[in-house]
C-alpha atoms as a PDB file:
ATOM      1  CA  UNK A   1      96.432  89.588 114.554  1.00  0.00           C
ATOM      2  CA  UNK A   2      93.788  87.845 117.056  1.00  0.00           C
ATOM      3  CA  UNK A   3      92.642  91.366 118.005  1.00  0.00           C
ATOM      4  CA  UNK A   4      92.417  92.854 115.063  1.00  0.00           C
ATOM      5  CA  UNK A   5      90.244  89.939 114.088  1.00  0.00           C
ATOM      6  CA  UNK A   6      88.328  89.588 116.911  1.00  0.00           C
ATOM      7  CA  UNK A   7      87.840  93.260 116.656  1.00  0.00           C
ATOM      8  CA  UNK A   8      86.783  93.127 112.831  1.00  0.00           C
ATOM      9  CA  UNK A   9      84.228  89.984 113.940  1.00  0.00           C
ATOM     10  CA  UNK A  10      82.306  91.971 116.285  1.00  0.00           C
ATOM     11  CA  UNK A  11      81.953  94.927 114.072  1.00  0.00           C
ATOM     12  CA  UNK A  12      80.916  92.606 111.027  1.00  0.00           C
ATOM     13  CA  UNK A  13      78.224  90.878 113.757  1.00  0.00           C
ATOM     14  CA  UNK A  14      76.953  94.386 114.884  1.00  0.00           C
ATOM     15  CA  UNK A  15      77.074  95.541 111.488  1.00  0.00           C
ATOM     16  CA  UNK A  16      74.964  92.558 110.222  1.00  0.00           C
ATOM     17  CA  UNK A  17      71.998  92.820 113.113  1.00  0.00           C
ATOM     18  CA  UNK A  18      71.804  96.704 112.378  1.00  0.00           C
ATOM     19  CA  UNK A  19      71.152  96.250 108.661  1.00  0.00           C
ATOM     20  CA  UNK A  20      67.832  94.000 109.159  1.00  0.00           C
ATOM     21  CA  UNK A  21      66.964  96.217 112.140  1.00  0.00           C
ATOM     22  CA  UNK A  22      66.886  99.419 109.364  1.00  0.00           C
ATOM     23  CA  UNK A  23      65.331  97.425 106.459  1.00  0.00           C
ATOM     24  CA  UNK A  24      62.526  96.272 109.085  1.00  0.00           C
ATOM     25  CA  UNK A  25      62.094  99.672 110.578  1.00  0.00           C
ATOM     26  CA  UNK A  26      61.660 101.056 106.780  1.00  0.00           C
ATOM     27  CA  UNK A  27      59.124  98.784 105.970  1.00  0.00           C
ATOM     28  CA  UNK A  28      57.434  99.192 109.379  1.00  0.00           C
ATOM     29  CA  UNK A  29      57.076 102.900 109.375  1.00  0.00           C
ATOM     30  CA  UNK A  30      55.528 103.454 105.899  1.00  0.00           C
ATOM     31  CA  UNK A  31      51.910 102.848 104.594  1.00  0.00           C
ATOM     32  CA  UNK A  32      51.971  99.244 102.600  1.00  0.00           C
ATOM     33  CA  UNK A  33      52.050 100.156  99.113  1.00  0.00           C
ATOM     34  CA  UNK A  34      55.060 101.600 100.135  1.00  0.00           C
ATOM     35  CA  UNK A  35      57.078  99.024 101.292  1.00  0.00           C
ATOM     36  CA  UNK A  36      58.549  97.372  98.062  1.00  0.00           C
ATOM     37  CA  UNK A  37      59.900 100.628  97.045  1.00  0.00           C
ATOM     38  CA  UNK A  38      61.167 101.592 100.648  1.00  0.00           C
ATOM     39  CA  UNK A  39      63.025  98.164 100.457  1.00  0.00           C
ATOM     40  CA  UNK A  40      64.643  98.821  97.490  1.00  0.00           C
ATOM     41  CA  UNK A  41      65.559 102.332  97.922  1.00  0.00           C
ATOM     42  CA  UNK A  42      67.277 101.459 101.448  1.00  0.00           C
ATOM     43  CA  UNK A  43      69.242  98.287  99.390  1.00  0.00           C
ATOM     44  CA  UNK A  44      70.404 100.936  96.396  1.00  0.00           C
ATOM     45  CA  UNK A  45      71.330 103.444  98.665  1.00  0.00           C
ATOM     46  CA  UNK A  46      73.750 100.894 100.983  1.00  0.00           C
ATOM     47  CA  UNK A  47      75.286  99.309  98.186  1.00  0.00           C
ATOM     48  CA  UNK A  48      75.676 102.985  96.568  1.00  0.00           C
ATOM     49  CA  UNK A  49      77.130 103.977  99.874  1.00  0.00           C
ATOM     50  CA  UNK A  50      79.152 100.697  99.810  1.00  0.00           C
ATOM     51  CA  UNK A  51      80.655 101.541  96.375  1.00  0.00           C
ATOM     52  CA  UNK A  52      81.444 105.228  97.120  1.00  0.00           C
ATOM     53  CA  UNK A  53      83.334 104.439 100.313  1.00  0.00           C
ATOM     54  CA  UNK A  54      85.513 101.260  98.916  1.00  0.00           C
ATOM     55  CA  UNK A  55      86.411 104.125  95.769  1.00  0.00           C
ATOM     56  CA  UNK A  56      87.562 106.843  98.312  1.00  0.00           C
ATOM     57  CA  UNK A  57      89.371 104.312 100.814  1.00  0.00           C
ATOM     58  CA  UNK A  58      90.946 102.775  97.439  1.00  0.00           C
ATOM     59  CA  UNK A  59      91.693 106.400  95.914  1.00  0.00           C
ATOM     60  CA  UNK A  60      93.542 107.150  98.938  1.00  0.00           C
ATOM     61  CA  UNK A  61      95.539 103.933  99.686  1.00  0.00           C
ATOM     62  CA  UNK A  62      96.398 104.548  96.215  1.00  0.00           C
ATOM     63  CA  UNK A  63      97.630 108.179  96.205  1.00  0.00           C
ATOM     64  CA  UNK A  64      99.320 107.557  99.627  1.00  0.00           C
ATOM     65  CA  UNK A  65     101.643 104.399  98.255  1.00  0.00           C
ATOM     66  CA  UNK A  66     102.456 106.298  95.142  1.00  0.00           C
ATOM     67  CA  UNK A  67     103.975 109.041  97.297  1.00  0.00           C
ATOM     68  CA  UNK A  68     105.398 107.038  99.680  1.00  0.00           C
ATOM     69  CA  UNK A  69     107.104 105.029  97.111  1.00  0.00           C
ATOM     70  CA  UNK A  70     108.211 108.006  94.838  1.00  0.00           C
ATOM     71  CA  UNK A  71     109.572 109.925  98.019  1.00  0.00           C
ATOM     72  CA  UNK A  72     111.605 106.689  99.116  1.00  0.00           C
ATOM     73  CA  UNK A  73     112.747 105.234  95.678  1.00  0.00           C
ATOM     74  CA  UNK A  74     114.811 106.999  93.497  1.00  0.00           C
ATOM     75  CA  UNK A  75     114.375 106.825  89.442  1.00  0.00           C
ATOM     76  CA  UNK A  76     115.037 102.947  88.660  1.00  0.00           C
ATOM     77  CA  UNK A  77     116.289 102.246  92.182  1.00  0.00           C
ATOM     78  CA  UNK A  78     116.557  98.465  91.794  1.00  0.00           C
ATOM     79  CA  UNK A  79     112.784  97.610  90.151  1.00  0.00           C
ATOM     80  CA  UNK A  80     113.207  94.424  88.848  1.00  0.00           C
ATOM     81  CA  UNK A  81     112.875  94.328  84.633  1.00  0.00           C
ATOM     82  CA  UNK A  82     108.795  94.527  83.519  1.00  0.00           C
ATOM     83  CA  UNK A  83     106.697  96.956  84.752  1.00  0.00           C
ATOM     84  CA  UNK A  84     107.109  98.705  88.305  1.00  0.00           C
ATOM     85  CA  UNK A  85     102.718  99.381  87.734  1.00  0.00           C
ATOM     86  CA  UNK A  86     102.283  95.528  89.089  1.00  0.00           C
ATOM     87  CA  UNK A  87     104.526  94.535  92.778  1.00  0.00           C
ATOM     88  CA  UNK A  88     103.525  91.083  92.409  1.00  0.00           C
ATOM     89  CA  UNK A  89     105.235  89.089  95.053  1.00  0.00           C
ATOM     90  CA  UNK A  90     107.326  87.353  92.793  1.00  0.00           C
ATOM     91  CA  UNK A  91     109.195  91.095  91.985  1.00  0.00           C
ATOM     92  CA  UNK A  92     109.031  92.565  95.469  1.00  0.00           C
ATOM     93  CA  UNK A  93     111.360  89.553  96.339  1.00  0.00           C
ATOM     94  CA  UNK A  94     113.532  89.422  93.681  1.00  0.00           C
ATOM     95  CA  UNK A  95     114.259  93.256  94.830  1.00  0.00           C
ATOM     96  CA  UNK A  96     117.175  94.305  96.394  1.00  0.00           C
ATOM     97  CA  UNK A  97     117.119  94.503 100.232  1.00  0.00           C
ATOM     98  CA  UNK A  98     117.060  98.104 100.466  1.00  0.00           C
ATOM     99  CA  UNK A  99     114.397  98.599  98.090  1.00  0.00           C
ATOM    100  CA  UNK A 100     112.043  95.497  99.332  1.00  0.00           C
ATOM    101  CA  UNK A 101     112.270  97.363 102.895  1.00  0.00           C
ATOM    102  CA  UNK A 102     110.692 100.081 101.403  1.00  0.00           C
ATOM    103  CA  UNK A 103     108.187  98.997  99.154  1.00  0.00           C
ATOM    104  CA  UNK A 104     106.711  96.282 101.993  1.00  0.00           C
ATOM    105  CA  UNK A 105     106.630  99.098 104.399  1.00  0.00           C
ATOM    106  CA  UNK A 106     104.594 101.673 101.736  1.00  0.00           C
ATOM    107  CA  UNK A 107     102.211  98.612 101.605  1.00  0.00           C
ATOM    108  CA  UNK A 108     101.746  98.457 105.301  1.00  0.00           C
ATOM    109  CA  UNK A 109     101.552 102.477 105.481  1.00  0.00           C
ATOM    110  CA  UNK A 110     104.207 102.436 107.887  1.00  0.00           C
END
């Protein structure tokens, strides 16, 4: 876990200094009446960029637990009574064993 977050830190710190370094080379390279929409169009287009990849990374967690759990659980194998849409962690522990196993290791994509 201390690697992974070390790891995560010093992409988030390089990730951070690259972002001013892009917005300042934007406003530096263009003629000054320029610059105000250069700014803006470099902020829309991150957080557009942002928004797209968070929807396909999402999309495909998504589609991947779905199989994984309809390939390992059979048709009402042990899901407690309410909706299987919502594993709170309330109803992944009051699952059977057998079933828990499953569903915590769909989660962790292993």
């Amino acid at each position: 876990m201390w690697v992974l977050s070390g790891y995560l830190a010093v992409m988030g710190i390089g990730l951070g200094m690259r972002m001013q370094i892009l917005i300042l080379i934007t406003q530096n390279s263009l003629p000054i009446w320029e610059v105000g929409t250069a700014t803006v169009s470099n902020n829309y287009f991150r957080q557009i960029g942002a928004s797209l990849g968070s929807a396909v990374v999402g999309s495909l967690f998504v589609a991947r637990l779905t199989g994984q759990l309809g390939d390992r659980i059979p048709a009402g194998g042990g899901v407690a009574a309410g909706s299987s849409n919502s594993f709170t962690p309330a109803v992944v522990r009051a699952l059977p064993e057998a079933v828990r196993t499953v569903v915590v290791g769909a989660y962790s994509m292993r």
